[in-house]
C-alpha atoms as a PDB file:
ATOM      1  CA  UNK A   1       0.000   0.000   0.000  1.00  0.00           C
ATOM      2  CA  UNK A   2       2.553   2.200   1.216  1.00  0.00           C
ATOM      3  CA  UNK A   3       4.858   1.578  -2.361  1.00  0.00           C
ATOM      4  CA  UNK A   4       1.492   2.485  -4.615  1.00  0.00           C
ATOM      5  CA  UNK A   5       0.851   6.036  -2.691  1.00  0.00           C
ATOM      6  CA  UNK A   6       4.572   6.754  -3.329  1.00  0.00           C
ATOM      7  CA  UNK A   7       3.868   5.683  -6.889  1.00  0.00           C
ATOM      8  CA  UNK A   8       0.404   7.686  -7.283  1.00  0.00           C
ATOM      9  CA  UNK A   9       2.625  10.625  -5.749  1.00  0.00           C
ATOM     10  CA  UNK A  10       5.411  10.432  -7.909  1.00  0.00           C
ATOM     11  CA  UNK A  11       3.065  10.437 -10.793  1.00  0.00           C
ATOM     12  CA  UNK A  12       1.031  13.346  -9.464  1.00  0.00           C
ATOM     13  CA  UNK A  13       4.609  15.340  -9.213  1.00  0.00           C
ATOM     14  CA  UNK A  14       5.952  14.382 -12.722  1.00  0.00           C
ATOM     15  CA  UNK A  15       2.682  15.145 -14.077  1.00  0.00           C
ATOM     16  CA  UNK A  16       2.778  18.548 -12.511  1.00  0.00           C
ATOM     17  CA  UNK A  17       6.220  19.234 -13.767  1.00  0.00           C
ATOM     18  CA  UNK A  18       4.839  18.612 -17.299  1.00  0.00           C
ATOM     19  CA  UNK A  19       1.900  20.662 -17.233  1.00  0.00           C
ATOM     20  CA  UNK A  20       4.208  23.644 -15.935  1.00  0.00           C
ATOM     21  CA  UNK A  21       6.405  23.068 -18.395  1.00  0.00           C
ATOM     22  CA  UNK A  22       4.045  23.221 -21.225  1.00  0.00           C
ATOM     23  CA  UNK A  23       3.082  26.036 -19.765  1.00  0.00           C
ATOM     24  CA  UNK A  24       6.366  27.841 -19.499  1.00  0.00           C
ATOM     25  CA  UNK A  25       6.934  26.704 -22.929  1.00  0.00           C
ATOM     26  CA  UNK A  26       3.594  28.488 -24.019  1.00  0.00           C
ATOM     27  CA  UNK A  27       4.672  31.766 -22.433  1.00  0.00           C
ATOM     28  CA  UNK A  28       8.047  31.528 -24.013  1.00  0.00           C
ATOM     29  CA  UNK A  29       6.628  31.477 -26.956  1.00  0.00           C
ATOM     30  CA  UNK A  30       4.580  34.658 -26.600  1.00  0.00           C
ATOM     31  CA  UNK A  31       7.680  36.074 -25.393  1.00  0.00           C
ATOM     32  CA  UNK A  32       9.127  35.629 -28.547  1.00  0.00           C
ATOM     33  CA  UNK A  33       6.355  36.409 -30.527  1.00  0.00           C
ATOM     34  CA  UNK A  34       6.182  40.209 -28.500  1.00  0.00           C
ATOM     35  CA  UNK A  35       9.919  39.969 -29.120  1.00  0.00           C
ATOM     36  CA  UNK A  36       9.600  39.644 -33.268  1.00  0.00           C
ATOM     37  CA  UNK A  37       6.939  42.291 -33.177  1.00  0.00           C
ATOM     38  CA  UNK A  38       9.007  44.819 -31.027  1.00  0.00           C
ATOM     39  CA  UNK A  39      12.231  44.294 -33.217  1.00  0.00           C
ATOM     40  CA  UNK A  40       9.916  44.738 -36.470  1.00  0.00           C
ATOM     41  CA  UNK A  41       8.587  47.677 -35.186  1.00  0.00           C
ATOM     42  CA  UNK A  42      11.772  48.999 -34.053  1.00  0.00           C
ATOM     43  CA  UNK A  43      13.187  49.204 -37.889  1.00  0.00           C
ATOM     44  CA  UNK A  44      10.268  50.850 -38.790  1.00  0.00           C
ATOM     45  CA  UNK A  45      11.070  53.733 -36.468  1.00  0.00           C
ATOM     46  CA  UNK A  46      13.121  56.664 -37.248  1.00  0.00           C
ATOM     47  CA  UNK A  47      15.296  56.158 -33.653  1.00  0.00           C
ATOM     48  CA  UNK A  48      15.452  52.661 -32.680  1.00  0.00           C
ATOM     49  CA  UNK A  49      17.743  53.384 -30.004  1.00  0.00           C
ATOM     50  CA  UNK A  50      16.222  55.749 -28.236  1.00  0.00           C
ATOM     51  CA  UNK A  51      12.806  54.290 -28.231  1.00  0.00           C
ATOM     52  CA  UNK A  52      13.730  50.609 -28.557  1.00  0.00           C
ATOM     53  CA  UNK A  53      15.895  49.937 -26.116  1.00  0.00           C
ATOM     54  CA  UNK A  54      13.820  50.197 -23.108  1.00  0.00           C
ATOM     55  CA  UNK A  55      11.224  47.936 -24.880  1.00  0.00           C
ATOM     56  CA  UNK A  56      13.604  45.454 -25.332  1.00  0.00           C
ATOM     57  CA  UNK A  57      15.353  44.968 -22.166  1.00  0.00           C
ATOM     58  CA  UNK A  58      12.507  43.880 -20.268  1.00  0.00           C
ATOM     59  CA  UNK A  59      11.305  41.127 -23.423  1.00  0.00           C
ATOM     60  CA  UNK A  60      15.275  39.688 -23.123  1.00  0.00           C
ATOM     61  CA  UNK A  61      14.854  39.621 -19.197  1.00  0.00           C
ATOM     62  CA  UNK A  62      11.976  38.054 -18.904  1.00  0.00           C
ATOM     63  CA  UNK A  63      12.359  35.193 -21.667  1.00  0.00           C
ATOM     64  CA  UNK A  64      15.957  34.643 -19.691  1.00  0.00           C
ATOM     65  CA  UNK A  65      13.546  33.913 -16.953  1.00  0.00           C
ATOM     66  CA  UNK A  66      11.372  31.478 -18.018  1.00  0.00           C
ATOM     67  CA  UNK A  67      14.396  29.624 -20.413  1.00  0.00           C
ATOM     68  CA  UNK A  68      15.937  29.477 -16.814  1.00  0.00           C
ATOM     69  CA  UNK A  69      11.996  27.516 -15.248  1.00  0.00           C
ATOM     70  CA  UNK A  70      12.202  25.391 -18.481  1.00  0.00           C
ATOM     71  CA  UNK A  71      15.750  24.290 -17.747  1.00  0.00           C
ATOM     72  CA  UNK A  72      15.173  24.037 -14.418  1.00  0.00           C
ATOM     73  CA  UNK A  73      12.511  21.728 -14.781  1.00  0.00           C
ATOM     74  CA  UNK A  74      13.640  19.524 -17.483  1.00  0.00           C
ATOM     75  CA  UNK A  75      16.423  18.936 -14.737  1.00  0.00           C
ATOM     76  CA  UNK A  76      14.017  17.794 -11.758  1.00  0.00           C
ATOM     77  CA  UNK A  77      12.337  15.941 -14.461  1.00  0.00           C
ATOM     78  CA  UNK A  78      15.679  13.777 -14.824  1.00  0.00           C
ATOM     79  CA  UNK A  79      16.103  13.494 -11.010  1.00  0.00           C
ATOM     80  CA  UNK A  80      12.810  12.383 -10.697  1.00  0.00           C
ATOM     81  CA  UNK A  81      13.118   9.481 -13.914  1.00  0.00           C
END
């Protein structure tokens, strides 16, 4: 009994590790969607780099971010197999 609720548990995490991963993945690629858009739009402007540049920053930090989740989970996903 005891070896099946450690099973149904270990499931339950991996399963949860997935879903935030797809997840993640999702908002990653919105992130890079906003980031194509912004980058477009920026060589349409007369003065990309006064106007672009604090767009930008905050696109690059946050997709750093969430690469960082997906890696991190993809490496708890190992531990775990």
């Amino acid at each position: 009994m005891t070896h099946l609720l450690k099973s149904i548990d270990w499931l339950n995490d991996y399963e949860a590790q997935k879903l935030g991963e797809r997840i993640l993945q999702a908002q990653i690629d919105n992130l890079n969607d906003t980031l194509q858009n912004a980058k477009s739009n920026l060589s349409n402007m007369s003065s990309p780099v006064a106007s672009g540049s604090a767009t930008i920053k905050p696109i690059y930090s946050s997709f750093a971010n969430y690469k960082s989740y997906i890696n991190t989970l993809h490496d708890k996903s190992r531990q775990i197999s």
